[in-house]
Protein backbone atom coordinates (compact mmCIF):
# COMPACT_ATOMS: atom_id res chain seq x y z
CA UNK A 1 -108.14 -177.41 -160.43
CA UNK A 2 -108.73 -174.82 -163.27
CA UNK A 3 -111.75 -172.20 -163.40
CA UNK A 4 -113.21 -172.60 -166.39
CA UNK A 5 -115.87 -169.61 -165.37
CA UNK A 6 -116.16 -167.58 -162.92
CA UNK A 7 -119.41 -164.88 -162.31
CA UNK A 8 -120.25 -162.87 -159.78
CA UNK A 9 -123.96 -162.80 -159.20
CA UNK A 10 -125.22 -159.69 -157.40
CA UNK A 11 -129.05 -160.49 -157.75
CA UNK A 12 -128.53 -163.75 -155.48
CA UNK A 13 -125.39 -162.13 -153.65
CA UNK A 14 -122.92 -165.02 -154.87
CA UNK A 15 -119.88 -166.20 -156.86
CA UNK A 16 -120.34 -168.47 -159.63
CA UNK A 17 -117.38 -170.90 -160.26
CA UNK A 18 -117.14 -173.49 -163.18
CA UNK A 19 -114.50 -175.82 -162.68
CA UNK A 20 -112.46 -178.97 -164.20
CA UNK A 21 -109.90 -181.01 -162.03
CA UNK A 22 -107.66 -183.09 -163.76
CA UNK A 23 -107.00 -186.04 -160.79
CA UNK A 24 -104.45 -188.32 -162.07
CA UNK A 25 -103.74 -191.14 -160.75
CA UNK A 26 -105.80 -190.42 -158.18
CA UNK A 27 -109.32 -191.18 -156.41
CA UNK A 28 -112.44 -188.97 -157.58
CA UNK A 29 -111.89 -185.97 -155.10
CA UNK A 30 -114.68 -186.32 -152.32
CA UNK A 31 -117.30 -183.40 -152.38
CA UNK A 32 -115.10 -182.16 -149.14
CA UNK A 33 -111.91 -181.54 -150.65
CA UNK A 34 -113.55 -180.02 -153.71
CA UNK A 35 -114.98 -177.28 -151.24
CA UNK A 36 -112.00 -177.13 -149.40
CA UNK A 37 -110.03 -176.06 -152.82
CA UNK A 38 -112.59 -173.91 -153.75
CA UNK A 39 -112.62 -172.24 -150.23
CA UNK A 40 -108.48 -171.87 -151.16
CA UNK A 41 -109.27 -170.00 -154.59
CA UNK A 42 -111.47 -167.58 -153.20
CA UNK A 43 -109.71 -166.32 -150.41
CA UNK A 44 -112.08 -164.79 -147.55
CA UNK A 45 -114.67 -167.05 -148.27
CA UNK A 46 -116.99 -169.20 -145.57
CA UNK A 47 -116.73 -172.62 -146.01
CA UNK A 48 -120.41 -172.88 -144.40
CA UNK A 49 -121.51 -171.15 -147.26
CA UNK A 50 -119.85 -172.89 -150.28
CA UNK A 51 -122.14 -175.15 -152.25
CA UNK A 52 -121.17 -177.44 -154.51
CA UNK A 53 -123.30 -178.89 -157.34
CA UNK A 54 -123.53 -180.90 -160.69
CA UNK A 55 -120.22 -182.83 -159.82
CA UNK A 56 -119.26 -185.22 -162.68
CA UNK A 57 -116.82 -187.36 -163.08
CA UNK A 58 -115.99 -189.03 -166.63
CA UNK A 59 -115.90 -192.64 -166.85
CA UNK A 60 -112.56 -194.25 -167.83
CA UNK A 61 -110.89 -190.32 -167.32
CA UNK A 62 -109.47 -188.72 -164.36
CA UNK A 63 -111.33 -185.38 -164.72
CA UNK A 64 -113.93 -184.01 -162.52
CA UNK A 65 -116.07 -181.06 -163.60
CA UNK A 66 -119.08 -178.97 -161.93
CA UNK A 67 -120.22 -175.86 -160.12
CA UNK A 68 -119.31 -174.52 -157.13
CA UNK A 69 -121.61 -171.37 -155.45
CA UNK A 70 -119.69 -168.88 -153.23
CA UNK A 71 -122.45 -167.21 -151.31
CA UNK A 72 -121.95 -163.97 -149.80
CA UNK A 73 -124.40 -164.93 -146.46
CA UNK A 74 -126.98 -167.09 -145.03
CA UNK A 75 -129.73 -165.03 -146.14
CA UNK A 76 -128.89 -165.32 -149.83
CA UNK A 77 -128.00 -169.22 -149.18
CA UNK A 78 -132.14 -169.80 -148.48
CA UNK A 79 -132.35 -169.96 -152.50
CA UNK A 80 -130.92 -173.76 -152.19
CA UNK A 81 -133.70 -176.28 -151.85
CA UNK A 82 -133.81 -178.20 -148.58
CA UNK A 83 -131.93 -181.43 -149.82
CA UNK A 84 -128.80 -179.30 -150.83
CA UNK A 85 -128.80 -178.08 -146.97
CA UNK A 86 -128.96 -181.55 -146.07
CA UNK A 87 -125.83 -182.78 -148.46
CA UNK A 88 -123.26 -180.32 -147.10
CA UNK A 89 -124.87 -180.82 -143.91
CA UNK A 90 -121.73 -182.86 -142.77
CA UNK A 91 -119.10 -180.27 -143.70
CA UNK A 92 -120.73 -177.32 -141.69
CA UNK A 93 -119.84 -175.91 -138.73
CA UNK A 94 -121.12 -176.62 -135.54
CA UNK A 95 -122.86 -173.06 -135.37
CA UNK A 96 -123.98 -173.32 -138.78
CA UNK A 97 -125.74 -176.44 -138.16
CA UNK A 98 -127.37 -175.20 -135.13
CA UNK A 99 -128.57 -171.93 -137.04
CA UNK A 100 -130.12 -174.48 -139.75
CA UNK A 101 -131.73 -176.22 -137.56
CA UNK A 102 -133.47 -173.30 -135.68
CA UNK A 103 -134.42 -172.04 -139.40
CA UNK A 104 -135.90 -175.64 -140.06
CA UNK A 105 -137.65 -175.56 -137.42
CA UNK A 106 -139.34 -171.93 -137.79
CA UNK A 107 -140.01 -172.46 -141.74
CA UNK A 108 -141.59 -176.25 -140.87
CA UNK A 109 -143.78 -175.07 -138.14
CA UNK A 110 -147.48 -176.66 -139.42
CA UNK A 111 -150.88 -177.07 -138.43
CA UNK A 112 -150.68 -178.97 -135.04
């Protein structure tokens, strides 16, 4: 994998990385083992609070390219719309999931 950019973003308290992997001869890289490589360049970091976005994948080339978002806590996470939470949903921890789901449930409380 190479970083084509990397920012850090002190207003939303997160890391910014561009990226390209070159995957020859290989399967596009699930969305899991991009995070987990990302989680390996940036030592330290949480994997429950890596989020990966606008993953492409050329047709006809083995390259993959898109953004990855390092973010420094849960708090600063709540930026992400709701279906984001829901597509890393699987690669969370089991406290992480419970935390989202208690948050769910206090921001979805209605009119009953």
């Amino acid at each position: 994998m190479e970083i084509k950019d990397r920012k850090e973003n002190k207003v939303l308290n997160r890391v910014e990385i561009s990226f390209s992997w070159k995957h020859d001869g290989k399967a596009t890289p699930s969305r899991k083992e991009v995070m987990d490589l990302v989680r390996t360049l940036e030592p330290g970091s949480n994997p429950d609070l890596i989020v990966v976005k606008d993953c492409v994948t050329r047709f006809g080339q083995p390259l993959t390219t898109g953004l990855a978002y390092i973010y420094g806590s849960a708090d600063a996470m709540s930026v992400e719309p709701g279906y984001i939470y829901k597509r890393h949903e699987p690669f969370r921890s089991a406290t992480a999931a419970d935390e989202a789901d208690s948050d769910d449930g206090a921001t979805q409380g209605g009119d009953e």
